[in-house]
C-alpha atoms as a PDB file:
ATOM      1  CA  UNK A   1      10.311  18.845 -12.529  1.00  0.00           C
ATOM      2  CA  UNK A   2       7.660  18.196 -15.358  1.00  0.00           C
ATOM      3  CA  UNK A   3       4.180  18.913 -14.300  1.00  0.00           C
ATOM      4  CA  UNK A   4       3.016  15.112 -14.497  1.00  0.00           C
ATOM      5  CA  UNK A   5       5.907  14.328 -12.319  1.00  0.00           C
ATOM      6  CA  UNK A   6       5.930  14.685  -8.438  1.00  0.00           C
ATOM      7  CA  UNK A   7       7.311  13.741  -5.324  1.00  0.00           C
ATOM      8  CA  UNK A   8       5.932  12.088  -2.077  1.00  0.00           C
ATOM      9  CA  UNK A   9       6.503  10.562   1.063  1.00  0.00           C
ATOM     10  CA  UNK A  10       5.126   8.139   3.428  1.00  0.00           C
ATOM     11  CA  UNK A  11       5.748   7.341   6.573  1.00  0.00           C
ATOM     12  CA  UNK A  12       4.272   4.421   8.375  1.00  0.00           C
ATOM     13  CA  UNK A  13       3.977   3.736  12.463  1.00  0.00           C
ATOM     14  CA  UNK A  14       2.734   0.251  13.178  1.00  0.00           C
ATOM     15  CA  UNK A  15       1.789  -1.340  16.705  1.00  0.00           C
ATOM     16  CA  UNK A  16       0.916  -5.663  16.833  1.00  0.00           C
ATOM     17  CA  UNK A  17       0.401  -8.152  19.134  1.00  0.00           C
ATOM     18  CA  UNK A  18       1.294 -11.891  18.378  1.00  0.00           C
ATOM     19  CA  UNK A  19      -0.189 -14.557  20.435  1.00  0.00           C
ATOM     20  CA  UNK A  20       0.030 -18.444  19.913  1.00  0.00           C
ATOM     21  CA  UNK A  21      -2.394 -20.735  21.051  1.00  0.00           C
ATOM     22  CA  UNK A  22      -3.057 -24.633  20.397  1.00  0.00           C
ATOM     23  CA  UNK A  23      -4.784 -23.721  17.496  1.00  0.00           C
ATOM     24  CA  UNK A  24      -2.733 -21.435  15.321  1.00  0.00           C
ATOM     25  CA  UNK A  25      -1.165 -18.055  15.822  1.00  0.00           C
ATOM     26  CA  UNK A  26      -3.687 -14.764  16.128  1.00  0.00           C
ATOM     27  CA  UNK A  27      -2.330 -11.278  15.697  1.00  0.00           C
ATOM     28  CA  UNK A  28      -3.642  -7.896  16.405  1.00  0.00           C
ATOM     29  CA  UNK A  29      -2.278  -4.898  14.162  1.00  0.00           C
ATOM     30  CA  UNK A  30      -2.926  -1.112  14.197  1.00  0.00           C
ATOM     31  CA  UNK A  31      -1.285   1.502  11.863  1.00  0.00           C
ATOM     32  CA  UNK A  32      -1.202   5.158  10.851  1.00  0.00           C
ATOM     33  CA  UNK A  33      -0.106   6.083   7.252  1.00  0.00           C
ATOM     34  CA  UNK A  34       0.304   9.801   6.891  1.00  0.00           C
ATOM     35  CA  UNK A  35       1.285  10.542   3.284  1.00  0.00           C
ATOM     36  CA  UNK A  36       3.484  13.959   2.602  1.00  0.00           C
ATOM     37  CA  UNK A  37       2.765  15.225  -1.744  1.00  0.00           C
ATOM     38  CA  UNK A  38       4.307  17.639  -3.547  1.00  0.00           C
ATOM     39  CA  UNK A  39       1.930  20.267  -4.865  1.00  0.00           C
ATOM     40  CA  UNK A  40       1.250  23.661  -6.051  1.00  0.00           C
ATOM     41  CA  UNK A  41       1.737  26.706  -3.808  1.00  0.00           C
ATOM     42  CA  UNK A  42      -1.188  29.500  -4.565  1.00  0.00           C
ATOM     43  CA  UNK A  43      -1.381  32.936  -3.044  1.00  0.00           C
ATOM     44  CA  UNK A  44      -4.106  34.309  -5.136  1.00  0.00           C
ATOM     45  CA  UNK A  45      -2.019  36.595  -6.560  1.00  0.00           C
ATOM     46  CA  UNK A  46      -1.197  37.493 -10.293  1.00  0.00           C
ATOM     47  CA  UNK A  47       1.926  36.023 -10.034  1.00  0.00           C
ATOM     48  CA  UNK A  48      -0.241  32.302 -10.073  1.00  0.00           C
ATOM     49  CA  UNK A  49      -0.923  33.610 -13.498  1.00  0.00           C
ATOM     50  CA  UNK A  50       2.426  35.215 -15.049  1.00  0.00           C
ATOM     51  CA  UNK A  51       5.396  32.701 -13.438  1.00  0.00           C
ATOM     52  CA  UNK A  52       5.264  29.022 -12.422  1.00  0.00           C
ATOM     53  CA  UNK A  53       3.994  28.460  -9.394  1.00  0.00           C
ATOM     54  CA  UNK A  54       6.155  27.289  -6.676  1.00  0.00           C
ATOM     55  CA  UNK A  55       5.666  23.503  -5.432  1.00  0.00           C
ATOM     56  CA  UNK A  56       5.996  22.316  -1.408  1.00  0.00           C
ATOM     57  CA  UNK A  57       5.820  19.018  -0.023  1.00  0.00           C
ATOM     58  CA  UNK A  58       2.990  19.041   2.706  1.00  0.00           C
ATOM     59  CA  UNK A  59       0.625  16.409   4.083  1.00  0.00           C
ATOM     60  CA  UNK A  60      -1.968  14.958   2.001  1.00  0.00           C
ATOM     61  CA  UNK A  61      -4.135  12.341   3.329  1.00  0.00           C
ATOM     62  CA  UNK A  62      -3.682  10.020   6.562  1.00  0.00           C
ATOM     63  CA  UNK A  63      -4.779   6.176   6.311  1.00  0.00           C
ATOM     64  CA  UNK A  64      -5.225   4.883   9.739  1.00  0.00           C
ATOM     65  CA  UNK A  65      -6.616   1.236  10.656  1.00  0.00           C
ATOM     66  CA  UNK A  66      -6.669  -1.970  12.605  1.00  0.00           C
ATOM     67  CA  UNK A  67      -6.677  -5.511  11.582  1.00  0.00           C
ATOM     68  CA  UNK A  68      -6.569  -9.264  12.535  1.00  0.00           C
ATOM     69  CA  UNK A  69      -4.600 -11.997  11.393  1.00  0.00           C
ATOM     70  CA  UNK A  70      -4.501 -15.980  12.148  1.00  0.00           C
ATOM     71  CA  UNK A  71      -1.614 -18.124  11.231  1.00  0.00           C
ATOM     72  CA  UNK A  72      -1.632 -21.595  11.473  1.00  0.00           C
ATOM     73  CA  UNK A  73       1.089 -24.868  10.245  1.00  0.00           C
ATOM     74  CA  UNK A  74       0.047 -28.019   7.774  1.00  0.00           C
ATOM     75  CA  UNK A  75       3.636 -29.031   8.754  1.00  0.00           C
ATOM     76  CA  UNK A  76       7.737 -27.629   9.152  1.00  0.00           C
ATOM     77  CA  UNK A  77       7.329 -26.777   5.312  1.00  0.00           C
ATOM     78  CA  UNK A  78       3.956 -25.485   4.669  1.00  0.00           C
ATOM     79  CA  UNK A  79       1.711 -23.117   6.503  1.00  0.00           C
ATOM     80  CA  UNK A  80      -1.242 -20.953   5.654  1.00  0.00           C
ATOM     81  CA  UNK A  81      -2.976 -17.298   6.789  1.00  0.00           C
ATOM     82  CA  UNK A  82      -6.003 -15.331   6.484  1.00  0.00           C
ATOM     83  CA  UNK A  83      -6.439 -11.707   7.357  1.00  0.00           C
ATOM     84  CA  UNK A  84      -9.240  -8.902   7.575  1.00  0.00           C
ATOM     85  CA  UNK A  85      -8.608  -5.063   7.592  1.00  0.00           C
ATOM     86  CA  UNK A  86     -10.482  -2.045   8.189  1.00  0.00           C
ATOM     87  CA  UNK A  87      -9.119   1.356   7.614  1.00  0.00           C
ATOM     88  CA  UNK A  88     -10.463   4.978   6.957  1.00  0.00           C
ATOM     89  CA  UNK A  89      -8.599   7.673   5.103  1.00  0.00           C
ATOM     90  CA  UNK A  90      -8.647  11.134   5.421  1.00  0.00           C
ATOM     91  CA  UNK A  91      -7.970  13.260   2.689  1.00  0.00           C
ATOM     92  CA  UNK A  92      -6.205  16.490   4.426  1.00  0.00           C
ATOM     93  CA  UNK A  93      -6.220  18.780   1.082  1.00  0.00           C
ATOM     94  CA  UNK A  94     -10.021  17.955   0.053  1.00  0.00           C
ATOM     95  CA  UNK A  95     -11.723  16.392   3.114  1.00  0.00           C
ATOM     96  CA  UNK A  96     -14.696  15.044   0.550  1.00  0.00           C
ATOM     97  CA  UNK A  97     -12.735  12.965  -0.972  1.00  0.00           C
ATOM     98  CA  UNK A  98     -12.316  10.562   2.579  1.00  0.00           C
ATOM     99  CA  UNK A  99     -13.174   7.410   2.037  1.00  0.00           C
ATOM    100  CA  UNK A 100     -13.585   4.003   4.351  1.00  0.00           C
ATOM    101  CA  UNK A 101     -11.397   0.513   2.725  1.00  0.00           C
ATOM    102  CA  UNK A 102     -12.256  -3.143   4.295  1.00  0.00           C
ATOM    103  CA  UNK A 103      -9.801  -5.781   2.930  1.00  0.00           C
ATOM    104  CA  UNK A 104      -9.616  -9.629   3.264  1.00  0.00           C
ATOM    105  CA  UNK A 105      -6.956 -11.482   2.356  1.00  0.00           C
ATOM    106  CA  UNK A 106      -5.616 -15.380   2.614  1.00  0.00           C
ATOM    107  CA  UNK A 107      -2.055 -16.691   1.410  1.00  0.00           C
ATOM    108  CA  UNK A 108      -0.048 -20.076   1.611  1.00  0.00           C
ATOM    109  CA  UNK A 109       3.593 -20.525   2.293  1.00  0.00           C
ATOM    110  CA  UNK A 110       6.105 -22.997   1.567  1.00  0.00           C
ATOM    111  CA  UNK A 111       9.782 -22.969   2.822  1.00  0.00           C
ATOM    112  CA  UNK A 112      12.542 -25.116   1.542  1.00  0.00           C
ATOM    113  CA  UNK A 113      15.987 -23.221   0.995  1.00  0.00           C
ATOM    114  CA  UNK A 114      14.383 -19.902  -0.314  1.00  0.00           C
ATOM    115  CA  UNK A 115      10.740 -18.931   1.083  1.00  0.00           C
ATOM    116  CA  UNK A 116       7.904 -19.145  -1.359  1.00  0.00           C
ATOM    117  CA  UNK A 117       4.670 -16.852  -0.543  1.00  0.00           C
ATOM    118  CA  UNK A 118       1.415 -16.704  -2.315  1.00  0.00           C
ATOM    119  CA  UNK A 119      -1.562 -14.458  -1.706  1.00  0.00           C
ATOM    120  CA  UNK A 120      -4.771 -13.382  -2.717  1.00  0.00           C
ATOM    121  CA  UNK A 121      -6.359  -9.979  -1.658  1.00  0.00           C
ATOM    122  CA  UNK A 122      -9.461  -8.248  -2.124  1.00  0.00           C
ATOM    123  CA  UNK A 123     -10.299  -4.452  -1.119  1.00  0.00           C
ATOM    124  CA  UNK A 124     -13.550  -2.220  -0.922  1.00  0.00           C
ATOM    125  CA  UNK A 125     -13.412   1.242  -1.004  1.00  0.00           C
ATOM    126  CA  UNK A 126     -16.220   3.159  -0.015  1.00  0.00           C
ATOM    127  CA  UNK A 127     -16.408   7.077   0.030  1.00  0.00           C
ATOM    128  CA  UNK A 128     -17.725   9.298   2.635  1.00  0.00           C
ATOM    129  CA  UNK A 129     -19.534  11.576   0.500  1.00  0.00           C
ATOM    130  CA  UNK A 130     -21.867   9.954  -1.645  1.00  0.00           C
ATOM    131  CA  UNK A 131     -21.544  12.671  -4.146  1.00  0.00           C
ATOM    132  CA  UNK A 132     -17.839  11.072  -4.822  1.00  0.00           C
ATOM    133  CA  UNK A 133     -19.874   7.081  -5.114  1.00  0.00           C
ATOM    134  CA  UNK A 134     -17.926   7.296  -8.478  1.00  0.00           C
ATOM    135  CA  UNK A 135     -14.938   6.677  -6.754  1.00  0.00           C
ATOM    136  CA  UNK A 136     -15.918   3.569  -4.880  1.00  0.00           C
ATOM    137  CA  UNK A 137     -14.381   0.376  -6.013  1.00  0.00           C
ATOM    138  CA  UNK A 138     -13.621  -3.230  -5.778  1.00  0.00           C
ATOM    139  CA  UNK A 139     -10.199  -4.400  -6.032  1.00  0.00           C
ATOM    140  CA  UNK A 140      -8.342  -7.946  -6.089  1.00  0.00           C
ATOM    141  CA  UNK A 141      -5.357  -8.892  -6.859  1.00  0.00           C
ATOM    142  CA  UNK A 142      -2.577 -11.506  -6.121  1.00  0.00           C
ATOM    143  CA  UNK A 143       0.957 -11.435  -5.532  1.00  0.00           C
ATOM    144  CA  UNK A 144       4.377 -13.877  -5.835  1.00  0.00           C
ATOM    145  CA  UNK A 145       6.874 -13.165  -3.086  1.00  0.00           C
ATOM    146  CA  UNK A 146       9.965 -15.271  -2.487  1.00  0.00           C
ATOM    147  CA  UNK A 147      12.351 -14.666   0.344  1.00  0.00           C
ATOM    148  CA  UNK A 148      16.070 -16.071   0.816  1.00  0.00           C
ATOM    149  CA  UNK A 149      19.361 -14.895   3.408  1.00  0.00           C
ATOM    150  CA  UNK A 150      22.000 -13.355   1.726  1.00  0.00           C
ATOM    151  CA  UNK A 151      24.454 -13.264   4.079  1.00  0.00           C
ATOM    152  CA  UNK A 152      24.656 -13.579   7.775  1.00  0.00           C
ATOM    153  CA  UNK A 153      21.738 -11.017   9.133  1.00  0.00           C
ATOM    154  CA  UNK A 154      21.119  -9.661   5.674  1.00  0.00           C
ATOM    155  CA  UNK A 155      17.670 -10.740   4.136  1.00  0.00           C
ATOM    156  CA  UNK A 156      16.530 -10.064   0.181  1.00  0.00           C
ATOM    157  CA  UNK A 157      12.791 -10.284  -0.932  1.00  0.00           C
ATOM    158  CA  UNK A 158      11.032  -9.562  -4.180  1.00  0.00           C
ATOM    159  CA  UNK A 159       7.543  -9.813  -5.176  1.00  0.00           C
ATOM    160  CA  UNK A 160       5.152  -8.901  -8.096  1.00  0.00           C
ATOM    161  CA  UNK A 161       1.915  -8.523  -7.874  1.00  0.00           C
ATOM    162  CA  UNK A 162      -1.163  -7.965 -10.369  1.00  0.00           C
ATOM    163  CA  UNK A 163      -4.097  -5.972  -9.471  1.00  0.00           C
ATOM    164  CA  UNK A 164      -7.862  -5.635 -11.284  1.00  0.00           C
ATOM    165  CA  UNK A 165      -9.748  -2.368 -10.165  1.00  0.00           C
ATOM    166  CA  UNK A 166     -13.382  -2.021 -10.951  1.00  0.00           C
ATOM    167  CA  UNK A 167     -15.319   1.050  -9.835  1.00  0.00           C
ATOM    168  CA  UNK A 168     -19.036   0.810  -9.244  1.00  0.00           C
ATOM    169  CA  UNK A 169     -20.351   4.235 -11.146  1.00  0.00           C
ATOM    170  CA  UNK A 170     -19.723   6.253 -13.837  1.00  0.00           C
ATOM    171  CA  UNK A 171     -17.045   9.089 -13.757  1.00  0.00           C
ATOM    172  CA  UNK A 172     -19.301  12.384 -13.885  1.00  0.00           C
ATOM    173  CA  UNK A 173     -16.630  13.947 -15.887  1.00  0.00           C
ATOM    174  CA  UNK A 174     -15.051  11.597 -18.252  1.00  0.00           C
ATOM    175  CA  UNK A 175     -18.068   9.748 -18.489  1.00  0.00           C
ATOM    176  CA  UNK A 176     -17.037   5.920 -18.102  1.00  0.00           C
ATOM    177  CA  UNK A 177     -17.152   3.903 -15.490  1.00  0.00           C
ATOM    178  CA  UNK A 178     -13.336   3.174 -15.091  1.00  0.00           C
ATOM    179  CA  UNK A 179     -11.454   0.076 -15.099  1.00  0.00           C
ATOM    180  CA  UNK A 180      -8.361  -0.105 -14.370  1.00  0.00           C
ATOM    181  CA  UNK A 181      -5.565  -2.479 -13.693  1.00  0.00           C
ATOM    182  CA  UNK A 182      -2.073  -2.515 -11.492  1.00  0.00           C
ATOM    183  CA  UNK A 183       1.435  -4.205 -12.250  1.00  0.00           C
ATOM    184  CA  UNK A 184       4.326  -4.085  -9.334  1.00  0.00           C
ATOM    185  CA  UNK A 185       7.820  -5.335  -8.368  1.00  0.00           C
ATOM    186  CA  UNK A 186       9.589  -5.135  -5.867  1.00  0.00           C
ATOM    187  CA  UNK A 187      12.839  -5.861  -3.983  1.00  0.00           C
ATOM    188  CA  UNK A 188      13.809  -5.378  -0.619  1.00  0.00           C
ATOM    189  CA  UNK A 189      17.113  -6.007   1.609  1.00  0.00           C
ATOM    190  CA  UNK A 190      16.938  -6.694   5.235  1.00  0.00           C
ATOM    191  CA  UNK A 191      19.096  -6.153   7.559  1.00  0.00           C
ATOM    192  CA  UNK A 192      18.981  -7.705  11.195  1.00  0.00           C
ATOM    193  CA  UNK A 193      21.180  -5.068  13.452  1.00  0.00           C
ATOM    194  CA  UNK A 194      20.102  -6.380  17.160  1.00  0.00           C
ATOM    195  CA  UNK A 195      17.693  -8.806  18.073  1.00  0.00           C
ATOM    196  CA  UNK A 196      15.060  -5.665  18.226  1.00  0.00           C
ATOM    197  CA  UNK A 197      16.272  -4.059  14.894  1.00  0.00           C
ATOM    198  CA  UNK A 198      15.943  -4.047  11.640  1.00  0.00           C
ATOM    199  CA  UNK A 199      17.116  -1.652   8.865  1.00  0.00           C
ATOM    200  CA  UNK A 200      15.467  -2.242   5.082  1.00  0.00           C
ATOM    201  CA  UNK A 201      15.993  -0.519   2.190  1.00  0.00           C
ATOM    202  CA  UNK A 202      13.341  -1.432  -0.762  1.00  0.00           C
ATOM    203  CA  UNK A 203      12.825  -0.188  -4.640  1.00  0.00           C
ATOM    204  CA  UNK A 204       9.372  -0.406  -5.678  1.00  0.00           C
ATOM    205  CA  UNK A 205       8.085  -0.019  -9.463  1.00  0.00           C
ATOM    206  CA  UNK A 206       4.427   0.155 -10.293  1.00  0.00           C
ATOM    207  CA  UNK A 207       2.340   0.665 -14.087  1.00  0.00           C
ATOM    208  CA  UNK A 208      -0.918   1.589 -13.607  1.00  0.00           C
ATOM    209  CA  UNK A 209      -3.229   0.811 -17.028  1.00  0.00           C
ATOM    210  CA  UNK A 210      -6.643   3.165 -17.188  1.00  0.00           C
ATOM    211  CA  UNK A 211      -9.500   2.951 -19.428  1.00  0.00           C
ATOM    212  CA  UNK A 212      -9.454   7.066 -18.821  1.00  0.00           C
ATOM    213  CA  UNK A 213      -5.665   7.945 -19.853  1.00  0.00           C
ATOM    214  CA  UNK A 214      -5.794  10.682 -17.177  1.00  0.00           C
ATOM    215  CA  UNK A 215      -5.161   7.992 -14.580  1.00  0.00           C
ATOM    216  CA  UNK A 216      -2.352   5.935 -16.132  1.00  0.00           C
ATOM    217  CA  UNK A 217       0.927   6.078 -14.549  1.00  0.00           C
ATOM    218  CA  UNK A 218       4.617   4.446 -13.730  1.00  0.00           C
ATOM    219  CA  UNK A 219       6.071   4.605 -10.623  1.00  0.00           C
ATOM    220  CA  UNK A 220       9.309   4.011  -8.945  1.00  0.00           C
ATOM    221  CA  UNK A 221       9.654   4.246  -5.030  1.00  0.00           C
ATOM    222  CA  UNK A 222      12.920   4.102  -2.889  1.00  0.00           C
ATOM    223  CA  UNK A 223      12.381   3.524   0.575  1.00  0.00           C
ATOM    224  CA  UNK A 224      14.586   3.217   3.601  1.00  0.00           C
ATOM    225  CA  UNK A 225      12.798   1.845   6.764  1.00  0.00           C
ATOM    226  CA  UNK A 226      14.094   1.130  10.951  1.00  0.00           C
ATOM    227  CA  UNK A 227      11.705  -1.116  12.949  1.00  0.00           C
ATOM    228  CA  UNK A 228      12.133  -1.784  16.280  1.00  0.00           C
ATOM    229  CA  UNK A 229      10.414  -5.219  17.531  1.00  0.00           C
ATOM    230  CA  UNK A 230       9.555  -5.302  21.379  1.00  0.00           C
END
C-alpha cells in the first residue's frame, strides 16, 4: 500500500424515537461513531529508521451525539423536514485535536413513482483547544437523493452532494486560511429481510478540492450495514 493510501473503518450504533402528533412527526436520535485507521506502528527502535514501518488498523477518533428532527405533510405527494444536531468528537490518537460540531439542516420531498429528496445542510466545527482555532470551520452544502423499489423488498438510492468548507483562521504552517470544497456520490441497495430488518450494501465516492494540496483527496467507500428497527 502507497503511503498516501490507507484503510479505515466505521462503525455506527444509532438509537431514535419517532412520535406523531397533530402537528407533524418529532424524532429523537442518538449515535456513536467510532472510526478504526490504518496507521504507522513505532517502537522507537532503529528499525523505524532502516525498514518500513509496519501499519495496524486501531481506533482513531469517536463522534458521539444527539439530535432532533420534525417532519411534517403539505399533502400525499409532498412533505418537508428540519433538523438540528449536536455532536462532540474525540480524537483517540491526539486528544487536542477534539473538537465540538452543531449542524442544522432542512429538506423537501416529493414522491411520485421514484422518491425525489432535496436538502440543505450547514455545520460548525469548533475545536477544544484553542491552540487548534485554525481548524474551526463553517460548512454547507446540499445534496440530490432519489429513491425507487427494485424489486419486491429490495430498495436502490443514489445521491450527490456538493459541499463549501471555509475555515475561520489561518493554517500556522502552510500559512493560508484554507478553503476547501467536497464532491460525493453515492448508491445504495436495500434490502427488507423481516419487518425489523434490513441489510444495505452502499459504494460511496468522494473528491475533496484544497487550496493547500496537502489536503486534497479521492475516496471510494464500500459499506455493508444490518439494522434492526424495534
Amino acid at each position: 500500500m502507497e503511503n498516501n493510501q490507507f484503510q479505515r473503518q466505521q462503525l455506527a450504533l444509532n438509537i431514535a424515537l419517532v412520535q406523531d402528533w397533530s402537528f407533524g412527526q418529532v424524532s429523537y436520535s442518538g449515535y456513536t461513531r467510532p472510526l478504526w485507521l490504518e496507521q504507522d506502528v513505532k517502537t522507537d527502535t532503529i528499525d523505524d529508521l532502516t525498514s518500513e514501518p509496519k501499519r495496524e488498523v486501531s481506533l482513531y477518533r469517536v463522534e458521539t451525539g444527539a439530535g432532533i428532527g420534525f417532519k411534517q405533510k403539505v399533502n400525499k405527494q409532498v412533505n418537508y423536514r428540519f433538523g438540528a444536531n449536536v455532536s462532540f468528537v474525540a480524537n483517540q490518537i491526539s486528544p487536542e485535536l477534539d473538537f465540538s460540531r452543531i449542524k442544522l439542516a432542512a429538506g423537501v420531498q416529493y414522491k411520485s413513482k421514484m422518491l425525489h429528496t432535496l436538502n440543505l445542510h450547514y455545520t460548525n466545527d469548533s475545536a477544544s483547544d484553542s491552540d487548534y482555532g485554525y481548524n474551526d470551520k463553517s460548512t454547507i452544502g446540499l445534496i440530490y437523493q432519489i429513491a425507487l423499489p427494485v424489486m419486491d423488498k429490495v430498495m436502490s438510492s443514489s445521491y450527490i452532494m456538493y459541499e463549501s468548507h471555509s475555515y475561520d483562521l489561518q493554517h500556522p504552517i502552510f500559512k493560508a486560511v484554507r478553503s476547501e470544497s467536497i464532491i460525493a456520490a453515492s448508491s445504495q441497495l436495500n434490502y427488507q429481510y423481516s419487518e425489523h430488518q434490513q441489510f444495505k450494501l452502499q459504494l460511496n465516492i468522494q473528491q475533496k478540492d484544497s487550496n493547500v494540496e496537502l489536503f486534497n483527496f479521492n475516496r471510494v467507500e464500500t459499506v455493508m450495514g444490518w439494522q434492526y428497527v424495534f
